[in-house]
PDB file of N, CA and C in Angstrom:
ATOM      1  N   UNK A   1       0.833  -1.168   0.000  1.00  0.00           N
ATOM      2  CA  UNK A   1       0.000   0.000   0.000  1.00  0.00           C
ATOM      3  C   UNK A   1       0.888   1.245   0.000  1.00  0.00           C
ATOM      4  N   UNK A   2       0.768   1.941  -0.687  1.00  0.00           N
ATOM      5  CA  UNK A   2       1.661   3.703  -0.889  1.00  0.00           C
ATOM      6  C   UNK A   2       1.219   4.256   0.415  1.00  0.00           C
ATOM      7  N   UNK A   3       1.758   5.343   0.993  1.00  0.00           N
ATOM      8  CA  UNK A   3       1.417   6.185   1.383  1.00  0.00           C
ATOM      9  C   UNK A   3       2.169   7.694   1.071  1.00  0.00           C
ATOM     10  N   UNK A   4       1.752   8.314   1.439  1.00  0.00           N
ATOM     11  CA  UNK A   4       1.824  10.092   1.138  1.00  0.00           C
ATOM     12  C   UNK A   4       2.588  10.637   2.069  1.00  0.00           C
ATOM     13  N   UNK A   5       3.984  11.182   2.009  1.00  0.00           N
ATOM     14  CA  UNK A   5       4.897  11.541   2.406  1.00  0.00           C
ATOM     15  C   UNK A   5       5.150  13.219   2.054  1.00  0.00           C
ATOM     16  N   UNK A   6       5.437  14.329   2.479  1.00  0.00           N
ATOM     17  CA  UNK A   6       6.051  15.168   2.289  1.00  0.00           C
ATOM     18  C   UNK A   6       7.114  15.783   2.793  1.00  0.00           C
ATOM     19  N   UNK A   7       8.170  15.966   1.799  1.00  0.00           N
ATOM     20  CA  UNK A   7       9.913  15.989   1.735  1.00  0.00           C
ATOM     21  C   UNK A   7       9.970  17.837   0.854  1.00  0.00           C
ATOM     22  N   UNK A   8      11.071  18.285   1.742  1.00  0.00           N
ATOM     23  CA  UNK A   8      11.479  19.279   1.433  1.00  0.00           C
ATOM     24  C   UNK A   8      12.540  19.427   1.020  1.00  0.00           C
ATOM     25  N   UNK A   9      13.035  20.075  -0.184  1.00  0.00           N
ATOM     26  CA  UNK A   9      14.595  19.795  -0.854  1.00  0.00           C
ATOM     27  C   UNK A   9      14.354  21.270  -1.280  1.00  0.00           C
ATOM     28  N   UNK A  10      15.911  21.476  -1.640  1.00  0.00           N
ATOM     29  CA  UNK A  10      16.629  22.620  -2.580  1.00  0.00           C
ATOM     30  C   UNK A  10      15.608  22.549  -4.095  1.00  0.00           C
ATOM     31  N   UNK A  11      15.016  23.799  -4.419  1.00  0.00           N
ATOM     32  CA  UNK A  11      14.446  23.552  -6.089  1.00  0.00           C
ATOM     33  C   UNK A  11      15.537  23.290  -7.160  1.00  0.00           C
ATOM     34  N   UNK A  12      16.630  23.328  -6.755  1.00  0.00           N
ATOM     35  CA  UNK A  12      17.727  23.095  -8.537  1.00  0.00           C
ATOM     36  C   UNK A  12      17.604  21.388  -7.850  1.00  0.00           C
ATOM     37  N   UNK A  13      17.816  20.834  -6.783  1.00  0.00           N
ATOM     38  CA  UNK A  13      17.672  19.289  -6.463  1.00  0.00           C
ATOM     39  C   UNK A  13      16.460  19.085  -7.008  1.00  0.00           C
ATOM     40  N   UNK A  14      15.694  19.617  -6.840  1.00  0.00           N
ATOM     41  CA  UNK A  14      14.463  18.857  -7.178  1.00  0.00           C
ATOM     42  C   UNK A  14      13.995  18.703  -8.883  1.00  0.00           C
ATOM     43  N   UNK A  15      14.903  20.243  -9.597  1.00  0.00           N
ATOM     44  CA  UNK A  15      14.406  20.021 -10.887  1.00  0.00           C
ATOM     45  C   UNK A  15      15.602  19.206 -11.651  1.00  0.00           C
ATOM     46  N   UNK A  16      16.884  18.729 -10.943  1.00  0.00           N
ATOM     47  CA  UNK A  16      17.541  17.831 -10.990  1.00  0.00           C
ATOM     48  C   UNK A  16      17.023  16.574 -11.027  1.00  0.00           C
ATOM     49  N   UNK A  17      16.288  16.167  -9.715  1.00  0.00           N
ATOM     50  CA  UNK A  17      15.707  14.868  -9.693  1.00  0.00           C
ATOM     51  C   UNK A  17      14.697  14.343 -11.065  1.00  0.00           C
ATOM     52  N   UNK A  18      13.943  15.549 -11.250  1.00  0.00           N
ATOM     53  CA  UNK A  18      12.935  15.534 -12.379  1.00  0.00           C
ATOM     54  C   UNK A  18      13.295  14.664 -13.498  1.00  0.00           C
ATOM     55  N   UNK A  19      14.572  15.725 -14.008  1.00  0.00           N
ATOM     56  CA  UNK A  19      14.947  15.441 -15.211  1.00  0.00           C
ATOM     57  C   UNK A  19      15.430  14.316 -15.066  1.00  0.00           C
ATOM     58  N   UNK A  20      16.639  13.635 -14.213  1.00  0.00           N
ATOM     59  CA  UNK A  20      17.360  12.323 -14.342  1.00  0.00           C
ATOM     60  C   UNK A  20      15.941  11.548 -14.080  1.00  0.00           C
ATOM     61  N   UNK A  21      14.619  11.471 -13.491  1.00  0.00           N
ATOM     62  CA  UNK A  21      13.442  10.841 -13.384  1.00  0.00           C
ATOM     63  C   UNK A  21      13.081  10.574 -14.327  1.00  0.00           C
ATOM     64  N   UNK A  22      12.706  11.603 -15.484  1.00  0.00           N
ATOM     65  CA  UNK A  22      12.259  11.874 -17.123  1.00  0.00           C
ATOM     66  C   UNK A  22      12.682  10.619 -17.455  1.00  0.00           C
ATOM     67  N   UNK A  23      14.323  11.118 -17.887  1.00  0.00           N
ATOM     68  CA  UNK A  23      15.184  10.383 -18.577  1.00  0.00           C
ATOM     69  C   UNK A  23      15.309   9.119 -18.678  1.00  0.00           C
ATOM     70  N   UNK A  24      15.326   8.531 -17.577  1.00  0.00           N
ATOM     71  CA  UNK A  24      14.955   7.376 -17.005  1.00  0.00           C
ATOM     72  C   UNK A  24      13.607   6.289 -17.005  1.00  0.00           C
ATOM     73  N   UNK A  25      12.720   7.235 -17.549  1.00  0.00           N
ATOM     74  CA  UNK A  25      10.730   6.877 -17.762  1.00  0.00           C
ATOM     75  C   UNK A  25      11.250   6.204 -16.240  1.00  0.00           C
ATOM     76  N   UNK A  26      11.013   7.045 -14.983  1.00  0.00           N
ATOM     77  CA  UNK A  26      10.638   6.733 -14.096  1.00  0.00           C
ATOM     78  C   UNK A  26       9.695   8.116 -13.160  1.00  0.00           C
ATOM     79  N   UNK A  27       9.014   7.958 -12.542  1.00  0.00           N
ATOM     80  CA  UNK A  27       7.946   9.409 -11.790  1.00  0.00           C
ATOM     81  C   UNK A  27       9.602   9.451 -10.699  1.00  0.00           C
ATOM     82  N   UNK A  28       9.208  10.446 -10.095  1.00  0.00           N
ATOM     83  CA  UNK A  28      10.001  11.111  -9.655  1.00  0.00           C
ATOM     84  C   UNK A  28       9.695  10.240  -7.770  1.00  0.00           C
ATOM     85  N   UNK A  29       8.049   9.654  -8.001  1.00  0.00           N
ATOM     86  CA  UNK A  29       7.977   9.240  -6.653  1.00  0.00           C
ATOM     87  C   UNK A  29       8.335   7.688  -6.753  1.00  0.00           C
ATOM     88  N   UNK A  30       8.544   6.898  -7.832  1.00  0.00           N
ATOM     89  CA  UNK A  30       9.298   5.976  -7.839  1.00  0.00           C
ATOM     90  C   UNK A  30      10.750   5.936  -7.582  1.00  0.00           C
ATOM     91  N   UNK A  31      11.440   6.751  -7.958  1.00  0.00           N
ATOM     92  CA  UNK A  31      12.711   6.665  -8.231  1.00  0.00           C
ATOM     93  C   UNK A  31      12.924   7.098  -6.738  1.00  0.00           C
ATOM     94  N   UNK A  32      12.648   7.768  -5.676  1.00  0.00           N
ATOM     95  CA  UNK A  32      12.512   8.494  -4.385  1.00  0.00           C
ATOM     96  C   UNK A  32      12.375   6.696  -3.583  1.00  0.00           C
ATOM     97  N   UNK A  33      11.369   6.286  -4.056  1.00  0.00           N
ATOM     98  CA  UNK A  33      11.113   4.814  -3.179  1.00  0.00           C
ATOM     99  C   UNK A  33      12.273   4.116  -3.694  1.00  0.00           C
ATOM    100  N   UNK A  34      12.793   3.944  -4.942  1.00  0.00           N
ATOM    101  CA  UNK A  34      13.779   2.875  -4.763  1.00  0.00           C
ATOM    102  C   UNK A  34      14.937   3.543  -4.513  1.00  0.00           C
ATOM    103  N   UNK A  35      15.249   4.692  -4.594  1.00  0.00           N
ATOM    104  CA  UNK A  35      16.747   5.047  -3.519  1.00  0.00           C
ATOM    105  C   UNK A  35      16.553   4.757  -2.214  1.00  0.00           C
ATOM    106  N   UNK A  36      15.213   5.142  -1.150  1.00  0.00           N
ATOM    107  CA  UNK A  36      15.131   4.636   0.000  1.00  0.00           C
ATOM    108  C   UNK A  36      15.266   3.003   0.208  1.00  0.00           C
ATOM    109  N   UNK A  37      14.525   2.841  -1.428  1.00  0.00           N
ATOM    110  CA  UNK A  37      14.633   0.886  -0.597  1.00  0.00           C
ATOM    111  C   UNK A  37      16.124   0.593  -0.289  1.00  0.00           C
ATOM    112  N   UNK A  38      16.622   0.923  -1.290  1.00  0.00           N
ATOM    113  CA  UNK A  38      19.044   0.592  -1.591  1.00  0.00           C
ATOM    114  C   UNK A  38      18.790   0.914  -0.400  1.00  0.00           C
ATOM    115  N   UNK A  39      19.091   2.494   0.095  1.00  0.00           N
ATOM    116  CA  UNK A  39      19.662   3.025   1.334  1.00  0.00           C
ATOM    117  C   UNK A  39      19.147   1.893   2.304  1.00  0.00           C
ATOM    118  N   UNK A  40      17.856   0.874   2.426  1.00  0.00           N
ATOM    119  CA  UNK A  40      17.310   0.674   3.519  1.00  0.00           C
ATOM    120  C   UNK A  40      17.808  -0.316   3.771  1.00  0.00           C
ATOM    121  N   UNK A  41      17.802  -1.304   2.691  1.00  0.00           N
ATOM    122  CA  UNK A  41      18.618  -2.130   2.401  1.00  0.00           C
ATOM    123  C   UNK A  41      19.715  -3.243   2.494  1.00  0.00           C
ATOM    124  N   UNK A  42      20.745  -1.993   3.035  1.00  0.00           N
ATOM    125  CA  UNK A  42      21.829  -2.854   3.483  1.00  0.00           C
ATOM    126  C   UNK A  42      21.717  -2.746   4.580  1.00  0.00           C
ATOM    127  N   UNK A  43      23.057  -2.799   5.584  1.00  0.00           N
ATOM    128  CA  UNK A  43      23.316  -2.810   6.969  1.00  0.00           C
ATOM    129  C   UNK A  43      24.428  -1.213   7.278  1.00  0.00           C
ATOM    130  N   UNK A  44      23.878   0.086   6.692  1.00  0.00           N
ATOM    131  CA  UNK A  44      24.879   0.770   7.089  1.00  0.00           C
ATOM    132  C   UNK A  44      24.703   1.701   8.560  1.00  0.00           C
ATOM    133  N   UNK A  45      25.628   1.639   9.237  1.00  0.00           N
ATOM    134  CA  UNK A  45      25.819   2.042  10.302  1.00  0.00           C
ATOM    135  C   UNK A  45      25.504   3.993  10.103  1.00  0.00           C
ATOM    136  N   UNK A  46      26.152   4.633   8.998  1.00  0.00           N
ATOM    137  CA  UNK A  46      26.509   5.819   8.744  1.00  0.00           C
ATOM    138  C   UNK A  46      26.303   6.006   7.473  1.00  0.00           C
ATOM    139  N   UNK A  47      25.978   7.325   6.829  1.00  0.00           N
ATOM    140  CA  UNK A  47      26.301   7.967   5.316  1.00  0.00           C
ATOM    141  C   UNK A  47      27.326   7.691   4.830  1.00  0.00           C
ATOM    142  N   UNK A  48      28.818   7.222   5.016  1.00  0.00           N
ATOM    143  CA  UNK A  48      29.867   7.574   4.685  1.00  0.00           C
ATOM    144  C   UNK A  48      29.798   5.878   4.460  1.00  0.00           C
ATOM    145  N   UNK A  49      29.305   4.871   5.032  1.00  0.00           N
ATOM    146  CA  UNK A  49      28.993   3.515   4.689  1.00  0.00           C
ATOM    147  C   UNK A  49      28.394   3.143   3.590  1.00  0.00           C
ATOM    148  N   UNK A  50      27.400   4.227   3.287  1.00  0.00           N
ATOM    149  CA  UNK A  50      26.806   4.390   1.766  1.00  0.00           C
ATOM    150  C   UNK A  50      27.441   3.882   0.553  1.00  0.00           C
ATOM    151  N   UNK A  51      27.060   2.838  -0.334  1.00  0.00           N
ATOM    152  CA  UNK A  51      27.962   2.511  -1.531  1.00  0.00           C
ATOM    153  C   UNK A  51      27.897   3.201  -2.379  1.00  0.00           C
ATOM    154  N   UNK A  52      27.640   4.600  -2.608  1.00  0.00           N
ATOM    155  CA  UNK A  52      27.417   5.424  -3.701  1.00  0.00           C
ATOM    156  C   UNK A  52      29.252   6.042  -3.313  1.00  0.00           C
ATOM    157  N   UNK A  53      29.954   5.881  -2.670  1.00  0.00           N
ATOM    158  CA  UNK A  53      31.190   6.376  -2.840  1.00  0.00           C
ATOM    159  C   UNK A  53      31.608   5.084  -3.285  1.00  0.00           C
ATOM    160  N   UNK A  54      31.794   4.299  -3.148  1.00  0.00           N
ATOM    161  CA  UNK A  54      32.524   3.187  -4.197  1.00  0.00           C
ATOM    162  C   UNK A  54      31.999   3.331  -5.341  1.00  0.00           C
ATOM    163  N   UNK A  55      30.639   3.536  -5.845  1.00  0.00           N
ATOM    164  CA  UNK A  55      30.498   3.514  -7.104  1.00  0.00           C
ATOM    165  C   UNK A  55      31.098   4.991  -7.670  1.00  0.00           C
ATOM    166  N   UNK A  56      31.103   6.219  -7.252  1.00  0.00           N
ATOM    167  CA  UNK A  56      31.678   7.077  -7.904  1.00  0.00           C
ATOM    168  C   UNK A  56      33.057   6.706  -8.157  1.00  0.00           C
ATOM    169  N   UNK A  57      33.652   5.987  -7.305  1.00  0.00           N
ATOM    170  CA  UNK A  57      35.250   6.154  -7.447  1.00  0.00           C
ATOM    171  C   UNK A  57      35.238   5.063  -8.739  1.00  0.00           C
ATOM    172  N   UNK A  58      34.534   3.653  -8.965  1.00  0.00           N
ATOM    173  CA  UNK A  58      34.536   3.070 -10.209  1.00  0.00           C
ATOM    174  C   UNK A  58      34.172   3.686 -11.550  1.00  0.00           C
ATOM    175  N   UNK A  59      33.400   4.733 -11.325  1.00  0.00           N
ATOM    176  CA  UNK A  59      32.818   5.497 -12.322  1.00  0.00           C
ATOM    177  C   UNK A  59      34.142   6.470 -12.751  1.00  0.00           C
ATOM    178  N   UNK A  60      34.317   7.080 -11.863  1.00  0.00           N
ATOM    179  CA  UNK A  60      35.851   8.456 -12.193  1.00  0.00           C
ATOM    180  C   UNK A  60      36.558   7.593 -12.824  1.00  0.00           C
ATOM    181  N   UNK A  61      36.842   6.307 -12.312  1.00  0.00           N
ATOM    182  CA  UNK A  61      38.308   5.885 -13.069  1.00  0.00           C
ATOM    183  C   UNK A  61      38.392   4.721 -14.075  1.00  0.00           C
ATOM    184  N   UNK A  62      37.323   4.497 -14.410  1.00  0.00           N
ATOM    185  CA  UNK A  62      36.626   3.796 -15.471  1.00  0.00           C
ATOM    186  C   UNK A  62      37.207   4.482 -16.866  1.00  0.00           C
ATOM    187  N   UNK A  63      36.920   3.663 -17.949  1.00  0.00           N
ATOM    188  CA  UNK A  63      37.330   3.976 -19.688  1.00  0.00           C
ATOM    189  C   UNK A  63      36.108   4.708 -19.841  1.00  0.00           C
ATOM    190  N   UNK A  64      36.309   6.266 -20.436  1.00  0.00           N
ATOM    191  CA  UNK A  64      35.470   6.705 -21.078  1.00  0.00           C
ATOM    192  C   UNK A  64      34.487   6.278 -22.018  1.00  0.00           C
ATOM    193  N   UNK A  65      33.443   6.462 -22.604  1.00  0.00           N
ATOM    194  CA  UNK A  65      32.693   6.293 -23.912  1.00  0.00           C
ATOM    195  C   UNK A  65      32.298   6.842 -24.315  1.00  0.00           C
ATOM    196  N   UNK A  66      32.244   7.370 -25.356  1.00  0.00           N
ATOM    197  CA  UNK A  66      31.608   8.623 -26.354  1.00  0.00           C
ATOM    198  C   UNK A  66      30.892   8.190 -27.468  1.00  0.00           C
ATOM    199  N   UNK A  67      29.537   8.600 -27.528  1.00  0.00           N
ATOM    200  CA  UNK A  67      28.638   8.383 -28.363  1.00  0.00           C
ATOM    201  C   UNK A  67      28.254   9.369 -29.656  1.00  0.00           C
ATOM    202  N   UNK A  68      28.384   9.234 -30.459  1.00  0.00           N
ATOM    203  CA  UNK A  68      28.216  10.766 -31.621  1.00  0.00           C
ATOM    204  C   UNK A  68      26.965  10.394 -32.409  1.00  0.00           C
ATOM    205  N   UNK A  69      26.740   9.576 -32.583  1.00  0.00           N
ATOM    206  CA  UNK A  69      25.597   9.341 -32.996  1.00  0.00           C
ATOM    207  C   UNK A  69      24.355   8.427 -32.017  1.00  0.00           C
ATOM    208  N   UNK A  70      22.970   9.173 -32.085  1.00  0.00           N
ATOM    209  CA  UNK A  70      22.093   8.427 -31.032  1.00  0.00           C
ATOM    210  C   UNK A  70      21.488   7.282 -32.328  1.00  0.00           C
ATOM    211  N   UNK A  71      21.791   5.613 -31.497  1.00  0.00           N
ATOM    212  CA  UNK A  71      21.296   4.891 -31.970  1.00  0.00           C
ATOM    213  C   UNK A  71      19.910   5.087 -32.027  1.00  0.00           C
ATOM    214  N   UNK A  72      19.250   3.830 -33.619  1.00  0.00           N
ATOM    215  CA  UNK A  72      18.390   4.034 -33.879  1.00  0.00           C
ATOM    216  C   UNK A  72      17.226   2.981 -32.951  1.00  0.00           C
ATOM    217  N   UNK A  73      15.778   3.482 -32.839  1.00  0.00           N
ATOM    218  CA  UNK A  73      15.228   2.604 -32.803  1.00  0.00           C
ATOM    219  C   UNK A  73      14.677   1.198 -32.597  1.00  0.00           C
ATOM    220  N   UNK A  74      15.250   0.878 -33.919  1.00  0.00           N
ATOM    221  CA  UNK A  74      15.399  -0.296 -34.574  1.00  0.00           C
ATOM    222  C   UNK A  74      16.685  -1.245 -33.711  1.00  0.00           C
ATOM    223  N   UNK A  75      17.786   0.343 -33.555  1.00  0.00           N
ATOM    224  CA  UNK A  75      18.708  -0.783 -32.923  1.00  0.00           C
ATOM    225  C   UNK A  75      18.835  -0.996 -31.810  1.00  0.00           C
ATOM    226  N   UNK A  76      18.509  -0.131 -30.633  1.00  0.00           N
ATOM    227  CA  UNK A  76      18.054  -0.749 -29.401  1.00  0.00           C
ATOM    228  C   UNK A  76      17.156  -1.474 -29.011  1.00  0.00           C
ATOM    229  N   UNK A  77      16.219  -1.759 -29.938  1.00  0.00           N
ATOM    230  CA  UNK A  77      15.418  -3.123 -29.318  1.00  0.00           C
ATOM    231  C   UNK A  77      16.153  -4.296 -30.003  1.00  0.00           C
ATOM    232  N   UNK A  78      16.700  -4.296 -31.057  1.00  0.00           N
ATOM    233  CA  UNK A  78      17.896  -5.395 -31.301  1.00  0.00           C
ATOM    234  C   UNK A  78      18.776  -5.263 -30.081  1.00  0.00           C
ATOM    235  N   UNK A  79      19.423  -4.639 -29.658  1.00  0.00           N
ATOM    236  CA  UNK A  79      20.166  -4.696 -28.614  1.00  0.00           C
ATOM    237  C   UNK A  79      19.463  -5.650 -27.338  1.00  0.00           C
ATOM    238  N   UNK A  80      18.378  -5.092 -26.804  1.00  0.00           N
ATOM    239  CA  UNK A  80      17.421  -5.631 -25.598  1.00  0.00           C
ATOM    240  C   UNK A  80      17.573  -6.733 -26.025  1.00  0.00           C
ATOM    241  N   UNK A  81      16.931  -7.536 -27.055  1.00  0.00           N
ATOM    242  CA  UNK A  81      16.390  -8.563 -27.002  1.00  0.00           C
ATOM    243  C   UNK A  81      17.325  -9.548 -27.731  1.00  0.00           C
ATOM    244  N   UNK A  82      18.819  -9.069 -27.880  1.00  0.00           N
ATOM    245  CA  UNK A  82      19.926  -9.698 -27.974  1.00  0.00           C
ATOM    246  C   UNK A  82      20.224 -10.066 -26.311  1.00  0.00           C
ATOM    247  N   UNK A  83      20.551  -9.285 -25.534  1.00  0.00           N
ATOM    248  CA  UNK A  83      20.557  -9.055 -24.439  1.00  0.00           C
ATOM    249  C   UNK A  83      20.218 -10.006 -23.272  1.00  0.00           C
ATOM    250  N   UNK A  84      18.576 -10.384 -23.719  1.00  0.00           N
ATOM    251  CA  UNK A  84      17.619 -11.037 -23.111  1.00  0.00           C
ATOM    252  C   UNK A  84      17.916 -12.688 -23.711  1.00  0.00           C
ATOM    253  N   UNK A  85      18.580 -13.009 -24.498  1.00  0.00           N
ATOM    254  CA  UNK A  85      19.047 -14.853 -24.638  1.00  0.00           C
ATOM    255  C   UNK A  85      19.988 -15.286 -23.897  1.00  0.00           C
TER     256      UNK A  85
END
């Protein structure tokens, strides 16, 4: 069962959240529930226990990728459902 929560944030956070929400085809009150579920989740004692600093540090030092052209269509659902065997 949902219930109705109200949260107060910074407006550039929030029209932040929006857009990466958009982008994503997720509502903004989904994407809010499944960061709480992660955070709830594990066993962290503290913020700083949080795995979002291990993942930034894999992300910073990771191989770039650069995209110049946005695939078509056609070829991301070939992709998915390559994906999916």
């Amino acid at each position: 069962m949902d219930a109705k929560i109200t949260l107060s944030f910074d407006q550039s956070v929030i029209d932040k959240a929006k857009q990466f929400a958009d982008t994503n085809n997720i509502s903004l009150s989904r994407l809010t529930e499944f960061l709480y579920t992660k955070i709830t989740s594990g066993h962290y004692k503290n913020l700083e226990e949080l795995p979002i600093s291990d993942w930034v540090s894999i992300v910073s030092e990771g191989n770039v990728e650069y995209q110049t052209k946005a695939k078509s269509r056609k070829n991301l659902k070939q992709e998915f459902y390559k994906s999916r065997k």
